[in-house]
N, C-alpha and C. Protein backbone atom coordinates (compact mmCIF):
# COMPACT_ATOMS: atom_id res chain seq x y z
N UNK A 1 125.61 35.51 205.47
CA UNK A 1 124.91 36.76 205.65
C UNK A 1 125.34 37.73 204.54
N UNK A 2 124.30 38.31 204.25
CA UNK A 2 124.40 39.38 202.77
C UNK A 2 125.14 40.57 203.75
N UNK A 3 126.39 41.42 202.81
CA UNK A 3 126.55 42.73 203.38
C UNK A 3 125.39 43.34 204.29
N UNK A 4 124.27 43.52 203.59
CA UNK A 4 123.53 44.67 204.32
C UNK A 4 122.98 43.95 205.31
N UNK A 5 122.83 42.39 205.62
CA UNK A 5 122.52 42.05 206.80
C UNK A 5 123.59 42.15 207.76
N UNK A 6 124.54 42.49 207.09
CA UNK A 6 126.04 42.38 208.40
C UNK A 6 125.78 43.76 209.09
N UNK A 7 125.69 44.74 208.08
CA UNK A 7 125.63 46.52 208.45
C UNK A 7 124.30 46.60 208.89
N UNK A 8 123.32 45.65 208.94
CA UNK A 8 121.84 46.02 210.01
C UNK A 8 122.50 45.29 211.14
N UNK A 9 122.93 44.38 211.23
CA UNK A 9 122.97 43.54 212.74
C UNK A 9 124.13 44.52 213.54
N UNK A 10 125.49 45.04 212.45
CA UNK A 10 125.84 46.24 213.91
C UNK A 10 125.17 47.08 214.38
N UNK A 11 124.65 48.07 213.52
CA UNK A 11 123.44 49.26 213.44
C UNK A 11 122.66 48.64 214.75
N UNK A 12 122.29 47.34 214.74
CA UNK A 12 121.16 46.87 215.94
C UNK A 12 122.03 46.53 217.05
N UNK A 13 122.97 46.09 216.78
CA UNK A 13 123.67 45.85 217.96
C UNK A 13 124.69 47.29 218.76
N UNK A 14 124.41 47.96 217.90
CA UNK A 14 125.48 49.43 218.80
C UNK A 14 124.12 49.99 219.68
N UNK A 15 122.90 49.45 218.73
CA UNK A 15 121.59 50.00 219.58
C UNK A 15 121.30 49.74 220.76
N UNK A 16 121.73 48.68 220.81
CA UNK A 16 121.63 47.40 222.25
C UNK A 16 122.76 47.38 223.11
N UNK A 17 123.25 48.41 222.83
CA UNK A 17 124.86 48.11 223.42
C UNK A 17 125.14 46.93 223.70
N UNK A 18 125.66 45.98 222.49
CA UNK A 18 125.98 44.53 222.53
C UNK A 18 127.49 44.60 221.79
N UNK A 19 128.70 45.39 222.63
CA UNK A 19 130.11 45.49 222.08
C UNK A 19 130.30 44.40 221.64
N UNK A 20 130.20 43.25 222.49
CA UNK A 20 131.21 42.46 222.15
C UNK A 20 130.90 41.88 220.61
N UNK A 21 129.03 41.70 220.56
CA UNK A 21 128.76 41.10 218.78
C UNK A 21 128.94 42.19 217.92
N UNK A 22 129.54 43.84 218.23
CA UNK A 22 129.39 44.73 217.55
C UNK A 22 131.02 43.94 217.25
N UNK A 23 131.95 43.91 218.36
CA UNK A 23 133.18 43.67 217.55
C UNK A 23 133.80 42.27 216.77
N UNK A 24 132.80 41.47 216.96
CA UNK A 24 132.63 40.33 215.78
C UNK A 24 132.64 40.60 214.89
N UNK A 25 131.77 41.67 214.33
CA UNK A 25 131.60 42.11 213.39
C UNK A 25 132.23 42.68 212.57
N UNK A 26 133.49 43.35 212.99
CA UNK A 26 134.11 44.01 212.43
C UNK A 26 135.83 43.02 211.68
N UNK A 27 136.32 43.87 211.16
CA UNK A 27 137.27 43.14 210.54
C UNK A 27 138.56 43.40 211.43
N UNK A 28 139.89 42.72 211.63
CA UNK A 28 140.68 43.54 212.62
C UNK A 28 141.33 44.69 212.30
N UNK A 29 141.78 45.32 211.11
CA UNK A 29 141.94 46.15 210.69
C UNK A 29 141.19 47.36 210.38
N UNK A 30 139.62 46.68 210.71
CA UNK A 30 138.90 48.09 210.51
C UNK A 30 138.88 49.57 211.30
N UNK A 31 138.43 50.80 210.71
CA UNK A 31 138.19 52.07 211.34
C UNK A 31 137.21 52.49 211.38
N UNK A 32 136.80 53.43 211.88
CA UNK A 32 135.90 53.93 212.40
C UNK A 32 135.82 55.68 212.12
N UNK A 33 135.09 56.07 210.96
CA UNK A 33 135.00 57.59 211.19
C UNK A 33 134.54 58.41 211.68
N UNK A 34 133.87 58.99 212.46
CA UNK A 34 133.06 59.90 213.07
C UNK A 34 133.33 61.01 213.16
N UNK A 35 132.42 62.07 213.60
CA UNK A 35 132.68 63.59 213.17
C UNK A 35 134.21 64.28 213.94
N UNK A 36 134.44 63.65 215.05
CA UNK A 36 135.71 63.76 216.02
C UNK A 36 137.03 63.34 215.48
N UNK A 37 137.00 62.21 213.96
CA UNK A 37 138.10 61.78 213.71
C UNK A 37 137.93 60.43 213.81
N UNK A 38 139.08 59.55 213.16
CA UNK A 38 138.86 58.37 212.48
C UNK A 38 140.16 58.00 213.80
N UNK A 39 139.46 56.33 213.91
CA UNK A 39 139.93 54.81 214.88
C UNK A 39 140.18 54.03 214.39
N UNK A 40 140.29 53.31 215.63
CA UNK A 40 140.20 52.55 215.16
C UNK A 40 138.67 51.33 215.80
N UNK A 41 138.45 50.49 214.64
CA UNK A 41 137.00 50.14 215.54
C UNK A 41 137.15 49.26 217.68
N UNK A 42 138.10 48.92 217.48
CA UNK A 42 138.21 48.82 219.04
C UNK A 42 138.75 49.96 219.52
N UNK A 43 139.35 50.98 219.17
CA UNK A 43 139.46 51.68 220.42
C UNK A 43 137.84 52.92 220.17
N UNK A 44 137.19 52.81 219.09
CA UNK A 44 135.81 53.33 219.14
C UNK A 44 135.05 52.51 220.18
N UNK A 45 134.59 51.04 219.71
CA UNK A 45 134.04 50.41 220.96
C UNK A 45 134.32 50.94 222.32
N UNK A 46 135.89 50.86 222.30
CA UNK A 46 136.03 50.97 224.01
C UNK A 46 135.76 52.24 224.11
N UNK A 47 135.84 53.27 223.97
CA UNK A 47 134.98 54.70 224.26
C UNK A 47 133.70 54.59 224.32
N UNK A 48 133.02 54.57 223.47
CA UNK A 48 131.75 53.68 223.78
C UNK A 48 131.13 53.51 224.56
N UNK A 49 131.71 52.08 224.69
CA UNK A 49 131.41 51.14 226.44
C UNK A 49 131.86 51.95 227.23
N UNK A 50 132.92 52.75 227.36
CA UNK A 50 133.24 53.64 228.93
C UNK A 50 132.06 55.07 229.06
N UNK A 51 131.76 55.53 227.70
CA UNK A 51 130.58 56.70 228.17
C UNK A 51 129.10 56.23 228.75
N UNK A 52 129.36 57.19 229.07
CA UNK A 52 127.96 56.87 230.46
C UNK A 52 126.79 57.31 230.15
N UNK A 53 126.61 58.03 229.07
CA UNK A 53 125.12 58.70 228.19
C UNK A 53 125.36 60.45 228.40
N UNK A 54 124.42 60.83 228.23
CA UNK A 54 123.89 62.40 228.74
C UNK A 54 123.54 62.04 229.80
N UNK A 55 123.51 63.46 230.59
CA UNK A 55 123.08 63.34 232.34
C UNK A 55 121.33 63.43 232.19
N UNK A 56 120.85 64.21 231.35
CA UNK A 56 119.06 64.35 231.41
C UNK A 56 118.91 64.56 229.79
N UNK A 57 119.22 63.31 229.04
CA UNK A 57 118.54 62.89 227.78
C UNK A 57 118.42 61.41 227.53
N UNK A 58 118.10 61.10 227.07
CA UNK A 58 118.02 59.86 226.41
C UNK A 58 118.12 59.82 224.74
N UNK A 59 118.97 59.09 224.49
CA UNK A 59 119.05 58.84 222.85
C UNK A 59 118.73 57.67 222.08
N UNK A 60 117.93 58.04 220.99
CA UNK A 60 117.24 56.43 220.52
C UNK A 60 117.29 56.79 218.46
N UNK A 61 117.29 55.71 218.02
CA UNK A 61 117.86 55.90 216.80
C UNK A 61 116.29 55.60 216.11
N UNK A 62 115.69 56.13 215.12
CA UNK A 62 114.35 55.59 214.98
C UNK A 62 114.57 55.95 213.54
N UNK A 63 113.63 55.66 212.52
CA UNK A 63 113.43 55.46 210.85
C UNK A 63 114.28 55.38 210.19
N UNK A 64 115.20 54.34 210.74
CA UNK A 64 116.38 53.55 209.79
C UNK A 64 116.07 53.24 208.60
N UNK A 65 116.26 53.55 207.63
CA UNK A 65 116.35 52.77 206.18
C UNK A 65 117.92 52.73 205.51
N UNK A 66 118.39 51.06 205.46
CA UNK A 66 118.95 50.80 204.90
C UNK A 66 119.41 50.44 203.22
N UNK A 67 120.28 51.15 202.35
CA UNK A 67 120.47 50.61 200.74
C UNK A 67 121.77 50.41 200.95
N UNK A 68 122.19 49.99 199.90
CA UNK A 68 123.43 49.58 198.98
C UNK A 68 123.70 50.87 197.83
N UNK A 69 124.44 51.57 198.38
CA UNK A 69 124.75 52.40 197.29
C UNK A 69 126.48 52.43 196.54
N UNK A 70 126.79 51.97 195.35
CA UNK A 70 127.97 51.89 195.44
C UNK A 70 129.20 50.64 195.90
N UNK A 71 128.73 49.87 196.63
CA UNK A 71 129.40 48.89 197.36
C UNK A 71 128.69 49.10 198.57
N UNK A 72 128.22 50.28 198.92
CA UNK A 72 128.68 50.41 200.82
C UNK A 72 127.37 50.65 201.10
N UNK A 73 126.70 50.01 202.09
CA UNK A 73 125.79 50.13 202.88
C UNK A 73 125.19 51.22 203.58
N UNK A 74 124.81 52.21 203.31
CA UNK A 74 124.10 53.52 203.63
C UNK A 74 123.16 53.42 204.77
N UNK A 75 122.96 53.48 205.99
CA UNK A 75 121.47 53.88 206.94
C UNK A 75 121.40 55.43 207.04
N UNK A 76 120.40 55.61 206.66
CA UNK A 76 119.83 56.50 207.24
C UNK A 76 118.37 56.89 207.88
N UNK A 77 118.67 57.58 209.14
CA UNK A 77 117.50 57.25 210.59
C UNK A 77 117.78 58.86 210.94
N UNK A 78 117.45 59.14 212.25
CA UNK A 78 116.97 60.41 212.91
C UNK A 78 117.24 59.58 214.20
N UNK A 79 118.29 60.98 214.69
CA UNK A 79 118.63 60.79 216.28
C UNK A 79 117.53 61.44 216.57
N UNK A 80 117.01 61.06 217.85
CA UNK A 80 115.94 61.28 218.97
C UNK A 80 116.36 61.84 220.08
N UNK A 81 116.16 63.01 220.77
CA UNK A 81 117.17 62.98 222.22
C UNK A 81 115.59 63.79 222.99
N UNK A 82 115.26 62.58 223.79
CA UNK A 82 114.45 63.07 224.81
C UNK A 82 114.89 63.26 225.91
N UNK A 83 113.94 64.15 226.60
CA UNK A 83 114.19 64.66 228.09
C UNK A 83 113.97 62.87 228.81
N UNK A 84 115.19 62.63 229.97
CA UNK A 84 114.97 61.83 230.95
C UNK A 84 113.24 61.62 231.93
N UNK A 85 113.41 62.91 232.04
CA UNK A 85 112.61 63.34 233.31
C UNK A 85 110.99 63.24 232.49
N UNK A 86 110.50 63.71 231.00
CA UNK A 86 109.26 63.73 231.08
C UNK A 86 108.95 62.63 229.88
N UNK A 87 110.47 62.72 228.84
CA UNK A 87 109.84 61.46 228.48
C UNK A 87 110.05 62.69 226.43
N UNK A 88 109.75 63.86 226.94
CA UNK A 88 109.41 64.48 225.84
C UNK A 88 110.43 64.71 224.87
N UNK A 89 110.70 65.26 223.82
CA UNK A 89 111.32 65.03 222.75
C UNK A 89 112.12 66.26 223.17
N UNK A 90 113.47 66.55 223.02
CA UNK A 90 114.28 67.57 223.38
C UNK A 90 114.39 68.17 221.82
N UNK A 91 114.90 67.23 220.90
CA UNK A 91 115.47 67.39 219.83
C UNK A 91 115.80 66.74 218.45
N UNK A 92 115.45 66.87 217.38
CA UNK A 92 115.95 65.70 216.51
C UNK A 92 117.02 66.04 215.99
N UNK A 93 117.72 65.43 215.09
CA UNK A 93 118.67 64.98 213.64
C UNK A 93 118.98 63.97 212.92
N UNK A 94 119.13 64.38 211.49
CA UNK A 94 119.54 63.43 210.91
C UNK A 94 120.29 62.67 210.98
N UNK A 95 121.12 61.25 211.14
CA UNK A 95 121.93 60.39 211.15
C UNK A 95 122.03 60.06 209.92
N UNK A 96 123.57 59.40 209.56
CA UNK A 96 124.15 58.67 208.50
C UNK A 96 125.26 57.62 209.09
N UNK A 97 125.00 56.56 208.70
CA UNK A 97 126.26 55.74 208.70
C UNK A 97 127.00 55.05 207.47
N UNK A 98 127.88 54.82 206.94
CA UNK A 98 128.00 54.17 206.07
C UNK A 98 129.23 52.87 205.90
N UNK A 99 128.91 52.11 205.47
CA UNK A 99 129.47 50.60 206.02
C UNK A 99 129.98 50.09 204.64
N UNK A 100 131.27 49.96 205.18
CA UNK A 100 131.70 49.24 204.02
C UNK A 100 132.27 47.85 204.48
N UNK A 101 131.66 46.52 203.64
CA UNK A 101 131.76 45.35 204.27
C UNK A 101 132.75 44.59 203.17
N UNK A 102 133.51 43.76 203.73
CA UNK A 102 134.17 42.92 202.83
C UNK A 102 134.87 41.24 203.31
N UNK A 103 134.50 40.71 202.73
CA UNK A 103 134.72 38.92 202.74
C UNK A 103 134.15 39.14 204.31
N UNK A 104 132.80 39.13 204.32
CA UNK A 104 132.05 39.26 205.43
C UNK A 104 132.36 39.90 207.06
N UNK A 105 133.14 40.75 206.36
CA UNK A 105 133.63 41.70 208.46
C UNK A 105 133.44 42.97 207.60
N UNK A 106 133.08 43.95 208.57
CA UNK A 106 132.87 45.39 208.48
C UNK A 106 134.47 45.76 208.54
N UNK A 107 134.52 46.60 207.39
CA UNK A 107 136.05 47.35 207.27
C UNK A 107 136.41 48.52 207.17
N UNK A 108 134.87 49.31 207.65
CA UNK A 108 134.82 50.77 207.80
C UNK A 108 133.28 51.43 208.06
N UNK A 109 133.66 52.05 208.94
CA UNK A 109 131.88 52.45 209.21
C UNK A 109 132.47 54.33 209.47
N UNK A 110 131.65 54.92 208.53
CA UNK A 110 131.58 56.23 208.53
C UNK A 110 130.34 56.80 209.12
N UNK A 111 130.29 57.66 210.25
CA UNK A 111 129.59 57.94 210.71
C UNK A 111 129.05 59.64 210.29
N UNK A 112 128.28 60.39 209.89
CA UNK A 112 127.87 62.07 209.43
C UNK A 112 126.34 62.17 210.71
């Protein structure tokens, strides 16, 4: 599998909440950055898997486009957060992730 197929299949699999092939994926040493501060990628997973969502939204990741910029795998998509109840769009934003892959395991995923 090419890098950027490794950094689409987590991207799809954090979508699916599929931890366990999300943490295949990763390398054992890898971290995890996000706007809260940097992990490690299992103890990110396991937060994760223990949150329970928003109480009246729903969140969905939509117009992903993936490149290679640099070494590292770039997506960028638009968070979605609709209302539970009608279905309707509460809110958007931009998303970024960025993936840096090496001898085929993810060894850092930066999240903006």
């Amino acid at each position: 599998m090419s890098d950027i197929e490794i950094a689409t299949r987590y991207l799809e699999t954090m979508s699916s909440r599929d931890f366990e092939m999300a943490q295949r994926l990763f390398a054992a040493d890898a971290e995890v950055v996000a706007p809260d501060g940097t992990t490690s990628a299992a103890e990110f997973l396991q937060g994760v898997r223990e949150w329970g969502g928003f109480d009246s939204l729903d969140l969905s990741i939509e117009d992903r486009v993936g490149t290679e910029e640099d070494g590292v795998i770039v997506s960028r998509s638009k968070r979605v957060f609709r209302w539970k109840e009608s279905g309707e769009v509460a809110y958007e934003q931009p998303a970024e992730a960025r993936v840096t892959v090496e001898g085929g395991r993810i060894k850092r995923v930066e999240m903006r």
